[in-house]
C-alpha atoms as a PDB file:
ATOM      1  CA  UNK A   1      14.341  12.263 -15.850  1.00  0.00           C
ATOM      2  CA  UNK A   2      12.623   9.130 -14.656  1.00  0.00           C
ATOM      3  CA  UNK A   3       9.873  11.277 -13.116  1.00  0.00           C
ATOM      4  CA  UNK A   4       8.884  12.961 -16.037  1.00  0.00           C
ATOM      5  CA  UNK A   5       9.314   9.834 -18.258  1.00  0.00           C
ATOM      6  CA  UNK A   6       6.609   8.451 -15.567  1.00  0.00           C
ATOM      7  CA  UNK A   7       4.324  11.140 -15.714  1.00  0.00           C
ATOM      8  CA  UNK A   8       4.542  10.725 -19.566  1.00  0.00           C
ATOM      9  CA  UNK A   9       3.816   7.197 -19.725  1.00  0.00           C
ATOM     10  CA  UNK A  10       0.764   7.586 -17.205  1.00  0.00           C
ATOM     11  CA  UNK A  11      -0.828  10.286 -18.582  1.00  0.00           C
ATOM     12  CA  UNK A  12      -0.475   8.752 -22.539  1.00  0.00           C
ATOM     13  CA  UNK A  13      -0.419   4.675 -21.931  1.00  0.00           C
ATOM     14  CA  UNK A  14      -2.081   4.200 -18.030  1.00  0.00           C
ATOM     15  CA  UNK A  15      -4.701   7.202 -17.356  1.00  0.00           C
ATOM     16  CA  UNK A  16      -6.977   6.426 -20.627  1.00  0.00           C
ATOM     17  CA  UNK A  17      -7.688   3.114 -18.930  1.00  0.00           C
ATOM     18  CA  UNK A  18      -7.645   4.164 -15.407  1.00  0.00           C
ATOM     19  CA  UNK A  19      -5.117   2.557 -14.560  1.00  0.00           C
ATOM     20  CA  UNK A  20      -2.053   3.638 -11.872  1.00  0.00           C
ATOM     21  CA  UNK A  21       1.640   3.247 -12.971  1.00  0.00           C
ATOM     22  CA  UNK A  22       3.648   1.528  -9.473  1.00  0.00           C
ATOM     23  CA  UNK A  23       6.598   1.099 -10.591  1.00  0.00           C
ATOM     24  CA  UNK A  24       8.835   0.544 -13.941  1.00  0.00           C
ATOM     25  CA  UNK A  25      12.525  -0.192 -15.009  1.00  0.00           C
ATOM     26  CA  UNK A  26      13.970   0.099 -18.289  1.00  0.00           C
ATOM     27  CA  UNK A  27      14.993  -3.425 -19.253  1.00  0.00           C
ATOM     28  CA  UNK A  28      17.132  -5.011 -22.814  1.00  0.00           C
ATOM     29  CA  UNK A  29      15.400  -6.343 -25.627  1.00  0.00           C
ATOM     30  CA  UNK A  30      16.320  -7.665 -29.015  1.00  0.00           C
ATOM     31  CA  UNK A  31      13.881  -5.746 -31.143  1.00  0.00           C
ATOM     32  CA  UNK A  32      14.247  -1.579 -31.797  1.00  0.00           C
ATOM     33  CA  UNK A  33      13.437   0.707 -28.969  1.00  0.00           C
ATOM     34  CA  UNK A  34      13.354   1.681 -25.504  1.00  0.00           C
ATOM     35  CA  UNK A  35      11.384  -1.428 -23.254  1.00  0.00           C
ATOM     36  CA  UNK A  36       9.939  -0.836 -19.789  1.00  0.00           C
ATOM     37  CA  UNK A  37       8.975  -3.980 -17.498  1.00  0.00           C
ATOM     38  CA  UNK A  38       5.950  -1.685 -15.657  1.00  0.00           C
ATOM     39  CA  UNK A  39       3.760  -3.035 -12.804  1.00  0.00           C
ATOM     40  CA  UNK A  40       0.383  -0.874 -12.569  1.00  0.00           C
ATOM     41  CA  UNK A  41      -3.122  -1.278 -10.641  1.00  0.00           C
ATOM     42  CA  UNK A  42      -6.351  -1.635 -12.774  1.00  0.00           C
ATOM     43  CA  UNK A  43      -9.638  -0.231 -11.829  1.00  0.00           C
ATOM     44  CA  UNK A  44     -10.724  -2.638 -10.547  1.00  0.00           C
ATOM     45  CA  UNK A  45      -7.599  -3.531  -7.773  1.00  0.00           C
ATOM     46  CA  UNK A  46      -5.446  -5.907 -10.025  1.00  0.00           C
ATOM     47  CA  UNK A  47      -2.061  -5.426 -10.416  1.00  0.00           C
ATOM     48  CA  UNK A  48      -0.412  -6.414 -13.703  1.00  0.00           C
ATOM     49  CA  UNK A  49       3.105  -6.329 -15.411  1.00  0.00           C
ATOM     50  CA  UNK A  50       3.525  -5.257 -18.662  1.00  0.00           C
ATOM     51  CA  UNK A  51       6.463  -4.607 -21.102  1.00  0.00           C
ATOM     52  CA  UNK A  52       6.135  -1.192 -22.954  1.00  0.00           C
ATOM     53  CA  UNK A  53       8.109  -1.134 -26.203  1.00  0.00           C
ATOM     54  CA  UNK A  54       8.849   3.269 -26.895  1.00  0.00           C
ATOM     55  CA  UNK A  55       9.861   4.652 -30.268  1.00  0.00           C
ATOM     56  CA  UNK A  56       9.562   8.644 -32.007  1.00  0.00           C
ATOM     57  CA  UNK A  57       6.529   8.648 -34.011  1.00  0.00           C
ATOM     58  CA  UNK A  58       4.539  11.906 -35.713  1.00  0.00           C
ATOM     59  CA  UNK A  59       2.025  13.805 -34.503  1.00  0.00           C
ATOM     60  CA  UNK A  60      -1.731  13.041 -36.235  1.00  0.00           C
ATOM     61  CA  UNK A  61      -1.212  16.898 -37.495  1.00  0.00           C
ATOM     62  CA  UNK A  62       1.965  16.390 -39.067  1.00  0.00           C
ATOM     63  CA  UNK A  63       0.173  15.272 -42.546  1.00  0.00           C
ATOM     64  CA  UNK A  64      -1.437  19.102 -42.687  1.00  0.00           C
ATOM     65  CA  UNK A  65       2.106  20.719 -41.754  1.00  0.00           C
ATOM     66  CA  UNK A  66       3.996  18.490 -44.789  1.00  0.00           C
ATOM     67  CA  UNK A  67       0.994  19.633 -47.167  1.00  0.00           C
ATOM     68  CA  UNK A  68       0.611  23.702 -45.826  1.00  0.00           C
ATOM     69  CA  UNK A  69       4.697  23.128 -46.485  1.00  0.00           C
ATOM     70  CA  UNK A  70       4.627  22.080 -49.724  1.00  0.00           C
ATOM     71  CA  UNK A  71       2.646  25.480 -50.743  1.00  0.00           C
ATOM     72  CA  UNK A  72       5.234  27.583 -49.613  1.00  0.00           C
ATOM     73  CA  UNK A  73       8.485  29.010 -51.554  1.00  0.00           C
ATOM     74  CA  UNK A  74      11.579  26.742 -51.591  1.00  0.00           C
ATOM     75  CA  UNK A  75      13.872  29.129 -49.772  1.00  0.00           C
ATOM     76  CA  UNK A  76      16.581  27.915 -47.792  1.00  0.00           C
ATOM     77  CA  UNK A  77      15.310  29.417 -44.501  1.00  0.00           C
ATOM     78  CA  UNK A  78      12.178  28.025 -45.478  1.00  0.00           C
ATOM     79  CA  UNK A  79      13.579  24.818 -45.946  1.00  0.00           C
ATOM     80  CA  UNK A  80      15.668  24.631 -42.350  1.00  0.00           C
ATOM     81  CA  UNK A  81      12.193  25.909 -40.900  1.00  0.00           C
ATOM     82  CA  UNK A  82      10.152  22.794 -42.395  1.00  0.00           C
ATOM     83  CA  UNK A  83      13.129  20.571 -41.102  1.00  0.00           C
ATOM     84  CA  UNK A  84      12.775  22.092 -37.650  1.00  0.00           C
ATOM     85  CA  UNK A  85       9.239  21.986 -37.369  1.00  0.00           C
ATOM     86  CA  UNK A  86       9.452  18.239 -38.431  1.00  0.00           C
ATOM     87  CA  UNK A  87      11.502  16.945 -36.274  1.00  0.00           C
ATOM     88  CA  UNK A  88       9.304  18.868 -33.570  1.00  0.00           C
ATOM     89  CA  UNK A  89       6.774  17.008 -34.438  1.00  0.00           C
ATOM     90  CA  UNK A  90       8.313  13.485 -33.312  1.00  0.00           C
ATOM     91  CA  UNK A  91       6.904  11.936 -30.180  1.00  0.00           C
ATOM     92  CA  UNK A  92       7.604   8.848 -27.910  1.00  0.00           C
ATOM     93  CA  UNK A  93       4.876   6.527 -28.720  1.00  0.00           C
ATOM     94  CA  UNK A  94       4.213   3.258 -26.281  1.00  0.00           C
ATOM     95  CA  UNK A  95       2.572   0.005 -26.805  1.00  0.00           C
ATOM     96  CA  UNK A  96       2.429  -3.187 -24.533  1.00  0.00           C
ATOM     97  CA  UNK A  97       3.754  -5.797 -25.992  1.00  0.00           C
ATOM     98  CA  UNK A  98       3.048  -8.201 -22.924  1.00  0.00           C
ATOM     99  CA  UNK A  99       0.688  -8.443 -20.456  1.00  0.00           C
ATOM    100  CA  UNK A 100       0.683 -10.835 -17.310  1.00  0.00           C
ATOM    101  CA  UNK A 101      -1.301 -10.749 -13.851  1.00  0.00           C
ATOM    102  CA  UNK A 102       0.861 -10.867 -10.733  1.00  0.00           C
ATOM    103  CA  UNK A 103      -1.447 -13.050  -9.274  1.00  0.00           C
ATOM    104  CA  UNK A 104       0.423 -15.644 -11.439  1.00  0.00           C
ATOM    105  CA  UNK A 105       3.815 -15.059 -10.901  1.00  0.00           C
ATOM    106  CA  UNK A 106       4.668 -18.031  -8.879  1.00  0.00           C
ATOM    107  CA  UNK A 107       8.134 -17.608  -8.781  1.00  0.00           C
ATOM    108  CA  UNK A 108      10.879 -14.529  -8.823  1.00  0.00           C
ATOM    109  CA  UNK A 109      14.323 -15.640  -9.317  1.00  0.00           C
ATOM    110  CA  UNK A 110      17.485 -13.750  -9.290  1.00  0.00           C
ATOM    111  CA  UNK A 111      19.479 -16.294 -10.667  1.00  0.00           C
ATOM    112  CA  UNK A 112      22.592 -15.662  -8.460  1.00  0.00           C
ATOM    113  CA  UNK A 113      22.451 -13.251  -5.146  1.00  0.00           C
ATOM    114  CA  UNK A 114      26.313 -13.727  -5.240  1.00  0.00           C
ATOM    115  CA  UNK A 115      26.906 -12.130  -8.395  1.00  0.00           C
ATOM    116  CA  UNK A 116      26.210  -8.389 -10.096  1.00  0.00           C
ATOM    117  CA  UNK A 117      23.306  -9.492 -12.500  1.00  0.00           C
ATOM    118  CA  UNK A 118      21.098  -7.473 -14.082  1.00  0.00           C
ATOM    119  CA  UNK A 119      19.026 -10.446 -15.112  1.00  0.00           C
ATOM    120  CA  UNK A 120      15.865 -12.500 -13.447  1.00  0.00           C
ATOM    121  CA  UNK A 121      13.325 -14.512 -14.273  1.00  0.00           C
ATOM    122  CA  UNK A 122       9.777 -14.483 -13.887  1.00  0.00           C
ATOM    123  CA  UNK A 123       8.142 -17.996 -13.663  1.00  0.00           C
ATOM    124  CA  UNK A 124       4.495 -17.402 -15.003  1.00  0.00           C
ATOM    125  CA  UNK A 125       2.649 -20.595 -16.976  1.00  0.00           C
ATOM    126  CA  UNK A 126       6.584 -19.886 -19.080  1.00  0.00           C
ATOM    127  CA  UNK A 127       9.247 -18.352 -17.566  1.00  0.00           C
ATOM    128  CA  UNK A 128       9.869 -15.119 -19.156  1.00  0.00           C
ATOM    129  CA  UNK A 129      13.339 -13.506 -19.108  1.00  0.00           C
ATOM    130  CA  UNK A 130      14.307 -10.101 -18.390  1.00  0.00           C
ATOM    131  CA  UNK A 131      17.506  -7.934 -18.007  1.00  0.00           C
ATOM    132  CA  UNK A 132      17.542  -4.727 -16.514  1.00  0.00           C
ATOM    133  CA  UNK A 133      19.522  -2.409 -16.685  1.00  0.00           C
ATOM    134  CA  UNK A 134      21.489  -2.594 -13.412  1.00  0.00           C
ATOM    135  CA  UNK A 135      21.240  -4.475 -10.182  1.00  0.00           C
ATOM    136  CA  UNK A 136      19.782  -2.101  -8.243  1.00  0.00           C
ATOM    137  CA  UNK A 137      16.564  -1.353 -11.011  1.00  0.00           C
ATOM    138  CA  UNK A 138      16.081  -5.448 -10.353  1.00  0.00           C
ATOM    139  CA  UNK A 139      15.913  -5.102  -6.969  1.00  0.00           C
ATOM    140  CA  UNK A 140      13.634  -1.823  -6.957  1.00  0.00           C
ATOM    141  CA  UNK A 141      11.764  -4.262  -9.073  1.00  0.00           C
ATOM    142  CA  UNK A 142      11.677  -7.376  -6.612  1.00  0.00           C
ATOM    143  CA  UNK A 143      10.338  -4.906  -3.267  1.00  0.00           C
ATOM    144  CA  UNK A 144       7.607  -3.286  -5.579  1.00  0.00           C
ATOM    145  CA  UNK A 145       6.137  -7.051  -6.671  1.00  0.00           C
ATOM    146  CA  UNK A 146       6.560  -8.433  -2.752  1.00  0.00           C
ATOM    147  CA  UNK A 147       5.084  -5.161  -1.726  1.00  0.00           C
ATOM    148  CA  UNK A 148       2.208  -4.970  -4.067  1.00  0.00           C
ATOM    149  CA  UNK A 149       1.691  -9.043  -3.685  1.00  0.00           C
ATOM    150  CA  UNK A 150       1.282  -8.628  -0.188  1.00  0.00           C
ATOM    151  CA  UNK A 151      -1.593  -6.064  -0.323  1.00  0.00           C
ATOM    152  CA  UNK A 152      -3.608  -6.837  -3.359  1.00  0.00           C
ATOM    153  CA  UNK A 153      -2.786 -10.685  -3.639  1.00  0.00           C
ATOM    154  CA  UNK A 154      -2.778 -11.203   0.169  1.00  0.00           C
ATOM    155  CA  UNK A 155       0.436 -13.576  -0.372  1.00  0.00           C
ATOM    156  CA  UNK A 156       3.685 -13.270  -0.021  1.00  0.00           C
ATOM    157  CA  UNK A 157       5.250 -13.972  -3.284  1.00  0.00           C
ATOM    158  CA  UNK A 158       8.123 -16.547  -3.595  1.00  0.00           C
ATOM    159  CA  UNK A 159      11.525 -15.191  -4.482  1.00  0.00           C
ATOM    160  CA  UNK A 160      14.702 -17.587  -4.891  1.00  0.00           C
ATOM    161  CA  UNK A 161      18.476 -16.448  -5.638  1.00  0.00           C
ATOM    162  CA  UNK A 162      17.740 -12.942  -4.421  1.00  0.00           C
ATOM    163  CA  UNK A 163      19.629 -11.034  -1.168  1.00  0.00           C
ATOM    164  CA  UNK A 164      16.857 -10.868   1.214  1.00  0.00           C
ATOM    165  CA  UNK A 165      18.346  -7.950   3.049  1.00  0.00           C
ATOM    166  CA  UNK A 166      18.338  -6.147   0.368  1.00  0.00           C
ATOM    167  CA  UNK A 167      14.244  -7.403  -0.314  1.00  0.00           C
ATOM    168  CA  UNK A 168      12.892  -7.057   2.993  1.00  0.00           C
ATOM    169  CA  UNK A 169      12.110  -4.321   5.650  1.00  0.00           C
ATOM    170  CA  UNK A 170      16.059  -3.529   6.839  1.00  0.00           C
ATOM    171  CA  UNK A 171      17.090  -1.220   9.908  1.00  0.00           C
ATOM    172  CA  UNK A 172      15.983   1.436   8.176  1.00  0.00           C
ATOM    173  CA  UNK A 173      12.638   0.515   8.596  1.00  0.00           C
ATOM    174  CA  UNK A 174      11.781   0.331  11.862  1.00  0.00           C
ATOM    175  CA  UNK A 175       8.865  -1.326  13.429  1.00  0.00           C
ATOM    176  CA  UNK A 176       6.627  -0.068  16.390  1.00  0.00           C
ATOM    177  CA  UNK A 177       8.664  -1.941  19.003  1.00  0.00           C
ATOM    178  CA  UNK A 178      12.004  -1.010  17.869  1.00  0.00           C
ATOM    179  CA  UNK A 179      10.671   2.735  17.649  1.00  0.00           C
ATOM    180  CA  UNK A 180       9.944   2.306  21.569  1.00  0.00           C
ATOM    181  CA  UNK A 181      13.044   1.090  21.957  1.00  0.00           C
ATOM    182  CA  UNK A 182      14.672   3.393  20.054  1.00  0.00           C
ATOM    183  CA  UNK A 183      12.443   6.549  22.284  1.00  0.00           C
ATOM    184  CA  UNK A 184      14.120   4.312  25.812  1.00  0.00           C
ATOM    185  CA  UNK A 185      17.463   4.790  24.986  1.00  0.00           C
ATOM    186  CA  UNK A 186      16.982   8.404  23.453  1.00  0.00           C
ATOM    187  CA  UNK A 187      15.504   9.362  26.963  1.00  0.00           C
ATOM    188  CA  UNK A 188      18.313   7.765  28.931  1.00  0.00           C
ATOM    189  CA  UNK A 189      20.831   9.394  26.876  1.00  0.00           C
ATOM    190  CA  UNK A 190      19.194  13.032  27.050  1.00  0.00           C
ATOM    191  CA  UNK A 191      18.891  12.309  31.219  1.00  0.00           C
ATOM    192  CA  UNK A 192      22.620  11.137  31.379  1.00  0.00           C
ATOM    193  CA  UNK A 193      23.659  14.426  29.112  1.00  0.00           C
ATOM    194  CA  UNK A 194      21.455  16.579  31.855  1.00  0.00           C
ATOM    195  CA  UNK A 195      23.308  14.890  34.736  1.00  0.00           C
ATOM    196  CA  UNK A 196      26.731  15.539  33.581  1.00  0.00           C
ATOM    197  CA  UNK A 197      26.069  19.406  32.900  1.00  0.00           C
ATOM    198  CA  UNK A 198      24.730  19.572  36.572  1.00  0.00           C
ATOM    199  CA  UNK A 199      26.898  21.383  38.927  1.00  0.00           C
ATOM    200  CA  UNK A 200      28.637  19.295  41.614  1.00  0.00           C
ATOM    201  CA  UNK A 201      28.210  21.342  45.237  1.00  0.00           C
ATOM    202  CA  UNK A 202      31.502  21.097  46.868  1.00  0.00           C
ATOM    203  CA  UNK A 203      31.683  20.590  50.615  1.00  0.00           C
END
């Protein structure tokens, strides 16, 4: 579901402006709607966050459908038809409602690494709120910022009250020197298997 509600939101809010959608998390907000805290890269290299407030509205042809429908016999099939093809016509619709640059962000903060909380703050010329909608979506959030701050801001960018294992490169990711490590004791294992299954000559 998330993958098509990506494509969807590139293709009608980000592609227009040539723009590439990174990464997004559904977040809480007061007014109506589905909100989206999205991070994307503009043409020209500059990553941005944005919040994207969704809601149903009508297609542009849905004025012609009402009016061809009003021409046509009151039937009761007629009638559950014009419902159907109504309600067909409803679409998610997305607007930003805030823009900032992550070159600006000067601060991340997860309020309490100790705690399950879906909320952080982002420190920009204000510090702006946000609650996602689990822990995990805030931390997918954190590694896509630190990872797109590192290679488009070249800095590291400043997180406080956040599990660092959980931010940075774990085990899983290995580095070059811990992959040659890792090939050592792989060969030493498979030589030690090849030794045991050798026959013993008896005297």
């Amino acid at each position: 579901m998330s993958s098509l509600l990506r494509k969807e939101m590139q293709r009608m809010l980000f592609r227009p402006e040539g723009q590439k959608l990174q990464k997004f998390i559904e977040i809480h907000e007061a007014t109506p709607g589905r909100h989206f805290l999205c991070v994307y890269v503009t043409k020209t290299k500059e990553v941005q966050l944005c919040v994207v407030r969704s809601q149903k509205s009508l297609y542009s042809g849905s004025n012609k459908l009402q009016n061809s429908q009003k021409s046509q016999n009151s039937g009761s099939k007629k009638k559950l038809k014009s419902q159907f093809c109504l309600s067909s016509c409803l679409e998610d619709s997305y607007l930003r409602t805030e823009v900032w640059l992550l070159q600006d962000l000067t601060l991340l903060d997860g309020r309490d690494p100790d705690v399950d909380d879906p909320c952080f703050l982002m420190h920009f010329s204000t510090v702006r709120s946000v609650t996602a909608f689990s822990c995990s979506a805030k931390y997918c959030m954190a590694r896509a910022l630190v990872a797109l701050s590192d290679k488009h801001c070249g800095r590291p960018l400043t997180l406080v009250n956040y599990d660092l294992a959980y931010i940075s490169s774990s085990s899983i990711y290995l580095n070059r020197g811990d992959c040659v490590v890792l090939m050592q004791i792989c060969f030493y294992a498979a030589n030690l298997v090849c030794l045991s299954l050798c026959p013993v000559p008896l005297d």
